[in-house]
Protein backbone atom coordinates (compact mmCIF):
# COMPACT_ATOMS: atom_id res chain seq x y z
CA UNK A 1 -41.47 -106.65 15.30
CA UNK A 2 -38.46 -105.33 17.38
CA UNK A 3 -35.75 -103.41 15.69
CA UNK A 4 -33.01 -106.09 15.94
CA UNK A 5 -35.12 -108.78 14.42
CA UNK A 6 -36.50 -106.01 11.42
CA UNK A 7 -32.53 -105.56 10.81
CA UNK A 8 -31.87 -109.11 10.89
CA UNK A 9 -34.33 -110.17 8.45
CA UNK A 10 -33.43 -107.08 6.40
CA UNK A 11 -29.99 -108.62 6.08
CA UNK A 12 -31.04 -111.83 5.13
CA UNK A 13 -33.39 -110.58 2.48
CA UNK A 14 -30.28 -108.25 1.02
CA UNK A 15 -27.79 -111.28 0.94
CA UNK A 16 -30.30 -113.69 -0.95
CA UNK A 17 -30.97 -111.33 -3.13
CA UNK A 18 -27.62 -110.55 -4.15
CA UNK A 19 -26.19 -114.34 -3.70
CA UNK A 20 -29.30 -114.99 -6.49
CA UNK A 21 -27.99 -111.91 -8.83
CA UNK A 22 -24.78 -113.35 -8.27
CA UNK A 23 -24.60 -117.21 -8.83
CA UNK A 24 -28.29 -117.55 -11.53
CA UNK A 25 -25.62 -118.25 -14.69
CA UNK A 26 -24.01 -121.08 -12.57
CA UNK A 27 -27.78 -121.93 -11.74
CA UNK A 28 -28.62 -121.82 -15.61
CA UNK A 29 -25.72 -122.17 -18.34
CA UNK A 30 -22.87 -123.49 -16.29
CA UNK A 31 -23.19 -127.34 -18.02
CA UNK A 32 -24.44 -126.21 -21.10
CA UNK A 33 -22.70 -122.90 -22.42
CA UNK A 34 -18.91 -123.73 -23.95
CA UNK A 35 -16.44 -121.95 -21.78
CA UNK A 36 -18.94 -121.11 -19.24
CA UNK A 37 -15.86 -119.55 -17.32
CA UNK A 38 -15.25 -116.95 -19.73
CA UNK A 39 -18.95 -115.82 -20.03
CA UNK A 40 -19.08 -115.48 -15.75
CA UNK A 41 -16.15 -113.55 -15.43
CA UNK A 42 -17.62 -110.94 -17.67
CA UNK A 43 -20.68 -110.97 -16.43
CA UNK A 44 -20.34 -111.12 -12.68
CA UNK A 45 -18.31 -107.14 -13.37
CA UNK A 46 -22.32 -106.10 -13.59
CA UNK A 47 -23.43 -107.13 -10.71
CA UNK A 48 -20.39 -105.85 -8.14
CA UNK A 49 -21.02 -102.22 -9.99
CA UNK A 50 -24.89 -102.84 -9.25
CA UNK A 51 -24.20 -103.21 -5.56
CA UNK A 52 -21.65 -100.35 -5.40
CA UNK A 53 -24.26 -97.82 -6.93
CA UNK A 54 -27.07 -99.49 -4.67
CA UNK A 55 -25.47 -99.29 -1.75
CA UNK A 56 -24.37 -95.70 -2.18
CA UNK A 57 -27.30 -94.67 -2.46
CA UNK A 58 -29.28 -96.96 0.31
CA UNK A 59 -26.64 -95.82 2.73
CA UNK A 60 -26.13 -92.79 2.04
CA UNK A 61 -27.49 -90.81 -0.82
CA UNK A 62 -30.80 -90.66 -0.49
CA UNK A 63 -30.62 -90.26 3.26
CA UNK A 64 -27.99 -87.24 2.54
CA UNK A 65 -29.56 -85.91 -0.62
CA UNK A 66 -33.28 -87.18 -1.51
CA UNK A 67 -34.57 -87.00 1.87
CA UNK A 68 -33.44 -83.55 2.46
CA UNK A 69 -34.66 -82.61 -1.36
CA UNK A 70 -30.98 -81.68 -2.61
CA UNK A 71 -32.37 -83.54 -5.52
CA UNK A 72 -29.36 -81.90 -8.04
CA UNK A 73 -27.03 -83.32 -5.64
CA UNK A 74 -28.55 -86.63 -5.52
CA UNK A 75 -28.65 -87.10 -9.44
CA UNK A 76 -25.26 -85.56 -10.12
CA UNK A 77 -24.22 -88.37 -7.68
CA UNK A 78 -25.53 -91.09 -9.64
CA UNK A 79 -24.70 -89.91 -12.84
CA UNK A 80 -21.07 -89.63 -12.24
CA UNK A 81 -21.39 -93.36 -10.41
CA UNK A 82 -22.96 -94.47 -13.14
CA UNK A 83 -20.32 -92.98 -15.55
CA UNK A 84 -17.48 -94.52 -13.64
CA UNK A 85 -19.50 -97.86 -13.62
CA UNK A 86 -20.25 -98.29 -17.36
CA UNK A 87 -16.20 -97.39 -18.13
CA UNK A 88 -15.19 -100.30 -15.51
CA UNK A 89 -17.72 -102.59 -17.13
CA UNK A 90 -16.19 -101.73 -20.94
CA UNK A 91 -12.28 -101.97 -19.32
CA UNK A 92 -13.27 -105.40 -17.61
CA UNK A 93 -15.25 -107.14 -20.46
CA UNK A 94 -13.09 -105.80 -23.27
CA UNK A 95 -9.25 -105.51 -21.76
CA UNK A 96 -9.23 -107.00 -18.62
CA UNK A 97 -11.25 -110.57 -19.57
CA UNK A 98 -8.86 -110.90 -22.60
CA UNK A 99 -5.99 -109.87 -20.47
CA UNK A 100 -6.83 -112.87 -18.75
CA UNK A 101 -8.42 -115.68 -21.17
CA UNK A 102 -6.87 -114.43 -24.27
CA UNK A 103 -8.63 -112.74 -27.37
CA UNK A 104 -11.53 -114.60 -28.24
CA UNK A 105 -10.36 -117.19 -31.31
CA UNK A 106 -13.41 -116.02 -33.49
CA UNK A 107 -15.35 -112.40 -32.72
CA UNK A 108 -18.58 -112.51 -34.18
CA UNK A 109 -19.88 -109.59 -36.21
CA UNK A 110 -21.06 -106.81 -34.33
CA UNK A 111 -24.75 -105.58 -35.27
CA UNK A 112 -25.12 -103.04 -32.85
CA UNK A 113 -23.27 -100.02 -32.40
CA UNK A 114 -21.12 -99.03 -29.31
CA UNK A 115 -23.75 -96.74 -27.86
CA UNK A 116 -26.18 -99.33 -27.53
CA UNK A 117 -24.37 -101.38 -24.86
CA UNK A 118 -23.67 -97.99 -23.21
CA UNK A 119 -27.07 -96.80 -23.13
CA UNK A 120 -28.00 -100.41 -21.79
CA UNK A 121 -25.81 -100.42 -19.07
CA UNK A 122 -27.04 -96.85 -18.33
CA UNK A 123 -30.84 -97.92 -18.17
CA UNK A 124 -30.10 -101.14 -15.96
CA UNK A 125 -27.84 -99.35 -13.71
CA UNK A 126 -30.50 -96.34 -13.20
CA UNK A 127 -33.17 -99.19 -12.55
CA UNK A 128 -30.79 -100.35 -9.62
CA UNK A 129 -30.91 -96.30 -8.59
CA UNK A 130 -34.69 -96.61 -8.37
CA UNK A 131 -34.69 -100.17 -6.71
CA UNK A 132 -32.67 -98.55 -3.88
CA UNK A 133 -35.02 -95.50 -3.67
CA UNK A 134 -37.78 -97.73 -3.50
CA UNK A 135 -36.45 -100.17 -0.94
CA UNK A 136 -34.81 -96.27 1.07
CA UNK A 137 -38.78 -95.13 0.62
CA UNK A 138 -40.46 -98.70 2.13
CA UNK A 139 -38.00 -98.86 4.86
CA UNK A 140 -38.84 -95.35 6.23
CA UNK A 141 -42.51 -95.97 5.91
CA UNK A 142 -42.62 -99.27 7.24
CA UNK A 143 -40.11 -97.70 10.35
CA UNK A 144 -42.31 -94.21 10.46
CA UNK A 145 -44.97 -97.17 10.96
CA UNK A 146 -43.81 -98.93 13.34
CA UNK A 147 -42.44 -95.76 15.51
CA UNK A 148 -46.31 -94.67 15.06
CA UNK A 149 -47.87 -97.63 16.35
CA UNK A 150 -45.50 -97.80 19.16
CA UNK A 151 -46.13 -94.19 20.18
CA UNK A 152 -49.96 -95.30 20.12
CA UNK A 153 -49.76 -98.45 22.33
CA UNK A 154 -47.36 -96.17 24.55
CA UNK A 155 -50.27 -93.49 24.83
CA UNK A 156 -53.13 -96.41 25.53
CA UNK A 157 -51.36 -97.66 28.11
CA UNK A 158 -50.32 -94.29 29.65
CA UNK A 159 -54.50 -93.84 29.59
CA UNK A 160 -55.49 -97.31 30.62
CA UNK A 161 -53.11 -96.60 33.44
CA UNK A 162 -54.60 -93.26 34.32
CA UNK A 163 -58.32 -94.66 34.40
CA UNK A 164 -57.08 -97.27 36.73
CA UNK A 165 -55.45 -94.68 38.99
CA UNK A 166 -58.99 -92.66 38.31
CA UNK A 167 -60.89 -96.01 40.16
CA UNK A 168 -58.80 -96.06 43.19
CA UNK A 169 -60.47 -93.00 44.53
CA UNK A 170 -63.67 -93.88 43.11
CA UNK A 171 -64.06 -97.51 44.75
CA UNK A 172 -62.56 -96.01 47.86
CA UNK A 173 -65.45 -92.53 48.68
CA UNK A 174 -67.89 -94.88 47.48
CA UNK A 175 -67.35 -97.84 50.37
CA UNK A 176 -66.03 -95.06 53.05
CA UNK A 177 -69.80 -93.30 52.38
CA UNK A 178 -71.73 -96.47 52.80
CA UNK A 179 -70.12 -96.88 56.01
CA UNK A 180 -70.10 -93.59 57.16
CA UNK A 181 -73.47 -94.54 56.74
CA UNK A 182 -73.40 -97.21 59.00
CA UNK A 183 -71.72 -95.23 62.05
CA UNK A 184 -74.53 -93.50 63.53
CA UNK A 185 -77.02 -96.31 62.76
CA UNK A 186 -74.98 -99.71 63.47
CA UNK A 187 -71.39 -98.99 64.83
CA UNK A 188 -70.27 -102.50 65.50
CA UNK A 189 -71.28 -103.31 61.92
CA UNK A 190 -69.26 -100.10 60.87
CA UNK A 191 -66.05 -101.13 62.78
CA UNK A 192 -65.91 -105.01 60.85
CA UNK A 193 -66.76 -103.00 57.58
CA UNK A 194 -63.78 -100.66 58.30
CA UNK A 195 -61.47 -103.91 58.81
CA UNK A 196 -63.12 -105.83 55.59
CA UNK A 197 -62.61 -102.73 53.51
CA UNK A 198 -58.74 -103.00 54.72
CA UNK A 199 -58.41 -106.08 52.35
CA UNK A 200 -60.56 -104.98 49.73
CA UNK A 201 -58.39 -101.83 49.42
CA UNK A 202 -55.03 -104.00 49.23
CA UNK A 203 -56.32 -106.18 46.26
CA UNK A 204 -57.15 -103.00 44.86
CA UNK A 205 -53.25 -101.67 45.18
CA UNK A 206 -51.94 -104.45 44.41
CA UNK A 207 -53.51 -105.39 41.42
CA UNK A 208 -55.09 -103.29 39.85
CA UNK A 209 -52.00 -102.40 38.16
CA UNK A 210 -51.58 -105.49 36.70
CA UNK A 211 -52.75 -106.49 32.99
CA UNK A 212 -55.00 -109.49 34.06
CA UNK A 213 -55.52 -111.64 37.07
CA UNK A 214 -56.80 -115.14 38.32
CA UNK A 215 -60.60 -114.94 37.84
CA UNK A 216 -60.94 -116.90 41.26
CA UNK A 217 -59.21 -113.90 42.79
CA UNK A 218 -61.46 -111.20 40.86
CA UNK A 219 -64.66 -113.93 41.87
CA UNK A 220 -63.16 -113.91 45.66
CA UNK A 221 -62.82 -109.87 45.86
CA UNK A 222 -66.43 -109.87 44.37
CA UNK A 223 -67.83 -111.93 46.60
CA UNK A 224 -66.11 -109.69 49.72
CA UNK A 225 -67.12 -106.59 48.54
CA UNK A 226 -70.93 -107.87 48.07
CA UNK A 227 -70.51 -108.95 51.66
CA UNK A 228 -69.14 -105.33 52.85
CA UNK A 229 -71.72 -103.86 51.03
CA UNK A 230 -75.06 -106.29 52.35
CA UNK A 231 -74.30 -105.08 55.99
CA UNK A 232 -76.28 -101.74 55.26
CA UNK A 233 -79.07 -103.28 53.53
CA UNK A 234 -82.62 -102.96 54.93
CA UNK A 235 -84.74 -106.07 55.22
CA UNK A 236 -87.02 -104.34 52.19
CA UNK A 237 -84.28 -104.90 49.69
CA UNK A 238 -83.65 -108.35 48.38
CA UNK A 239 -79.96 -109.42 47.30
CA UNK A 240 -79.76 -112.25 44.83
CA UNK A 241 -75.70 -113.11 43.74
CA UNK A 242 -74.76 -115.80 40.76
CA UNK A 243 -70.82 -116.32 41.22
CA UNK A 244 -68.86 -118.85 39.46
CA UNK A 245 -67.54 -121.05 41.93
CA UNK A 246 -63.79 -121.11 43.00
CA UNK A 247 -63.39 -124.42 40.89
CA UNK A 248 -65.44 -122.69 37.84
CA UNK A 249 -62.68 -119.77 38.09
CA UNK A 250 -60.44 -122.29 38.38
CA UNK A 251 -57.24 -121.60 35.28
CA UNK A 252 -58.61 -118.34 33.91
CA UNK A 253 -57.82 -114.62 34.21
CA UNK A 254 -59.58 -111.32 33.50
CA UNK A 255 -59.01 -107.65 33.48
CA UNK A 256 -59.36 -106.60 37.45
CA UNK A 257 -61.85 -104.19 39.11
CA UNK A 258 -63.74 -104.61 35.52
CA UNK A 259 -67.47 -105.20 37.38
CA UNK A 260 -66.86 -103.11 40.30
CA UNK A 261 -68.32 -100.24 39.50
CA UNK A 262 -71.47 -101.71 38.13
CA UNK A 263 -71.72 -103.35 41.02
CA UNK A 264 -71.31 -100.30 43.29
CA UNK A 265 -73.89 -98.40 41.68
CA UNK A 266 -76.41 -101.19 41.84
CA UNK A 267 -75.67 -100.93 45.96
CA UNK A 268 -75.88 -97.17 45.69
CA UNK A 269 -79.30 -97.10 43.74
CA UNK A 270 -80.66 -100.52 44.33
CA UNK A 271 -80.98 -98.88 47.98
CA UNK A 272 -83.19 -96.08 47.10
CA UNK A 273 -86.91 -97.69 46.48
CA UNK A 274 -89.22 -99.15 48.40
CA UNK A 275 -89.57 -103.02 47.89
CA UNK A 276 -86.20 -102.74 45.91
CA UNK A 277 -83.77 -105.89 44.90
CA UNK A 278 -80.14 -106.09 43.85
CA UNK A 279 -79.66 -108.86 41.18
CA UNK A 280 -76.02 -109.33 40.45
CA UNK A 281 -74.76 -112.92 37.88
CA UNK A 282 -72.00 -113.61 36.72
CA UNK A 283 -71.78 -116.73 34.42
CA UNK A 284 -69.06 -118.28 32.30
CA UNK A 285 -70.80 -119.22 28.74
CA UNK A 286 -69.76 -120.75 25.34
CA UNK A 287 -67.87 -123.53 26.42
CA UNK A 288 -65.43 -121.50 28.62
CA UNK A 289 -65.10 -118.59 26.09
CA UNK A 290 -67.14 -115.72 27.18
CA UNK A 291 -67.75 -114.47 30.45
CA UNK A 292 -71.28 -112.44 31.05
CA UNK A 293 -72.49 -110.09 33.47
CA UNK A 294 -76.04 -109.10 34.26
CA UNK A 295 -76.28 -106.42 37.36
CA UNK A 296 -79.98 -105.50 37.62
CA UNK A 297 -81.54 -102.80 40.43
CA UNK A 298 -84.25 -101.21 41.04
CA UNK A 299 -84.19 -97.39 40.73
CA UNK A 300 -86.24 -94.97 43.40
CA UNK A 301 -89.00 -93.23 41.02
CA UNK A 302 -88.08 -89.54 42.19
CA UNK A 303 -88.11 -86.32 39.58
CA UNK A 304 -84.56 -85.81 38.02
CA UNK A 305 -84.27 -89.57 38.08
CA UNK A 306 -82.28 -90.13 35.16
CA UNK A 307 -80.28 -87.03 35.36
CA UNK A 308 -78.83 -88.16 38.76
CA UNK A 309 -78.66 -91.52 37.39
CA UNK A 310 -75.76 -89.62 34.38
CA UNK A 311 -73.99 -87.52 36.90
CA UNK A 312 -73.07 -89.88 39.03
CA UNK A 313 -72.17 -93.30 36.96
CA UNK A 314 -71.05 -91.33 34.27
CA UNK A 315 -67.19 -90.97 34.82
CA UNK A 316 -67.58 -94.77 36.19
CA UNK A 317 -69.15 -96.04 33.20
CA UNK A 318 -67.35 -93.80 30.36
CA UNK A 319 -63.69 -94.88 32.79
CA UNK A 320 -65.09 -98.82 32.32
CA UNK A 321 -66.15 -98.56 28.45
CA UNK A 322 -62.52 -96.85 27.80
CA UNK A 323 -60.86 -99.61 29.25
CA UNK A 324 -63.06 -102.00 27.37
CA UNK A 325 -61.66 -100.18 23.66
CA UNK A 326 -58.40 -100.38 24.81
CA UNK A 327 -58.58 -103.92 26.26
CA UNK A 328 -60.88 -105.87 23.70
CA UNK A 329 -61.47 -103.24 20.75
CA UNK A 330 -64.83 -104.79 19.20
CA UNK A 331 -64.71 -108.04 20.76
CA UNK A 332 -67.07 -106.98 23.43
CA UNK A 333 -70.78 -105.64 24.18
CA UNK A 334 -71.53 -103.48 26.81
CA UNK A 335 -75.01 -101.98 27.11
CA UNK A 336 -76.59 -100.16 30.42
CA UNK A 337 -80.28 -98.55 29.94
CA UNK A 338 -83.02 -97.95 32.71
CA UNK A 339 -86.77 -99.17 32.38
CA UNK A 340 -90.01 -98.63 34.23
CA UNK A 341 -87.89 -98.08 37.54
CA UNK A 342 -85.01 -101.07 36.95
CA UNK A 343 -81.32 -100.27 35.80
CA UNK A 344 -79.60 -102.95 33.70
CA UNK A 345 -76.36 -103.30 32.95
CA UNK A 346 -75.08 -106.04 30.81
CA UNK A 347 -71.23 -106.81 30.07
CA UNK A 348 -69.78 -109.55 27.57
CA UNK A 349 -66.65 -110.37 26.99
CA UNK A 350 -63.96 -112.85 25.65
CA UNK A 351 -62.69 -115.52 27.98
CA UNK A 352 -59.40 -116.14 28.60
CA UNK A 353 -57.45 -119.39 30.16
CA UNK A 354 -53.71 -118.06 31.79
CA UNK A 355 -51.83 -120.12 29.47
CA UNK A 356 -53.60 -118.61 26.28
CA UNK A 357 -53.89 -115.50 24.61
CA UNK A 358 -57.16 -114.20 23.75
CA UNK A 359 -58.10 -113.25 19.82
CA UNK A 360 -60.53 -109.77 20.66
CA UNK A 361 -61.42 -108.85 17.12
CA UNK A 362 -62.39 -111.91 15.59
């Protein structure tokens, strides 16, 4: 909730209240109680002393004295308030309301001494004092709140932002080594990679800052990056790709450059073993609510295997689970693990059409 609209509604909330203080009697006793007008004109002298002490001190003194723990000045405050309230409330319901009805024609005996109606003005008037500091004390909190949360979606998005900016250079040494790879053995191959990788790199810059995308684009930049990345492959490694199809993609968006670096480590060590495969699928499941991922690889059986394995996905990996947190909180499972010489990596997540907004803790 924005500021204007938390004032707003704060207004609204202050004038029912006080329109309901005001106008109950009329609500009540107004075609019942004999000269009804009498009885409101003394009574409504309560309520217009209630809002002057309330307002006093939810404008200003408990902001000016409470807050900055000058509590002696805050109570001397509201005692002398009070004081002046309770002798305006005797003047207008004893001098002023005869003044202007006339003495009542028959005063009924009076039971309870003066100091009683004193000391009962004094308790309801400091129960309006606490009301105030109550309503002062839940405003601050719910604003301290709301400045907190803000600060926190601030700093998210400052870090999702970073780990983007952290996967430009990482997609980018990753495709220039597999075709600086490609030079010395295939150069023709190496020059259409270097043109291919020119479009790849401008999806990439252009949105990768962007919150979410058409999944047919993400599906299309997949699909071009598998097909940079099968020029290098040796005829001992076999590729098998699962892509929804444009018109699957068709009206929904995702996160971008959320598969690409499971994808380029499956290239990188998918590369590395004799009789090796590369097993990439992407599916769209639950009736168009969840999207899952499956990259499988085989891994080269060398010493240091799964060392290597942490040092170099690592930052990719703990970059992509961050943005998962921030993006989807719980609402998503991630899970990587090697076995017997294949790497799996396994991403679901919630499903989004573009003219919907997607529920990621439920």
């Amino acid at each position: 909730m924005n500021e204007k609209k938390y004032r707003w509604i704060n207004l609204c909330v202050h004038a029912a209240v006080w329109l309901f203080f005001f106008l109950w009697p009329w609500l009540i006793f107004h075609t019942e109680m004999p000269r009804f007008e009498r009885f409101y004109v003394r009574y409504v002298i309560f309520p217009c002393m209630a809002v002057l002490v309330f307002y006093l001190n939810y404008s200003r003194w408990i902001r000016r004295y409470f807050f900055t723990h000058r509590m002696w000045l805050f109570w001397l405050c509201n005692i002398l308030i009070i004081a002046f309230s309770i002798s305006m409330i005797h003047l207008w319901q004893k001098e002023i309301t005869d003044w202007l009805y006339g003495p009542p024609s028959h005063r009924p005996p009076t039971f309870k001494p003066q100091w009683y109606f004193v000391s009962q003005n004094f308790l309801n008037l400091l129960m309006v004092v606490v009301v105030a500091l109550v309503v002062r004390l839940w405003g601050r909190w719910y604003k301290t709140e709301i400045d907190r949360q803000s600060l926190a979606k601030e700093k998210n998005l400052a870090e999702l932002k970073n780990l983007k900016s952290q996967l430009h250079p990482h997609f980018l040494f990753n495709t220039l080594n597999n075709i600086y790879a490609l030079i010395s053995i295939e150069p023709e191959k190496a020059k259409t990679a270097v043109y291919d990788l020119g479009g790849l790199l401008r999806y990439v810059l252009k949105e990768s800052d962007r919150e979410k995308v058409p999944f047919k684009d993400e599906v299309a930049f997949m699909n071009s990056y598998i097909a940079l990345m099968r020029i290098r492959l040796n005829p001992e490694t076999a590729l098998f790709v699962e892509l929804p199809t444009e018109n699957e993609a068709e009206n929904y968006q995702v996160p971008p450059l959320l598969y690409i670096n499971l994808i380029e480590n499956a290239f990188k060590y998918g590369l590395s073993a004799r009789n090796s495969f590369i097993d990439i699928r992407l599916g769209i499941e639950s009736a168009g609510t969840r999207l899952r991922f499956q990259c499988r690889n085989t891994v080269a059986p060398h010493d240091g295997r799964e060392s290597l394995l942490q040092q170099d996905t690592g930052v990719g990996l703990s970059n992509l689970r961050k943005r998962l947190e921030y993006i989807y909180k719980t609402g998503y499972r991630f899970h990587t693990g090697e076995n017997q010489g294949i790497y799996l990596a396994e991403l679901d997540i919630p499903l989004e059409k573009t003219d919907t907004v997607c529920v990621c803790n439920a």
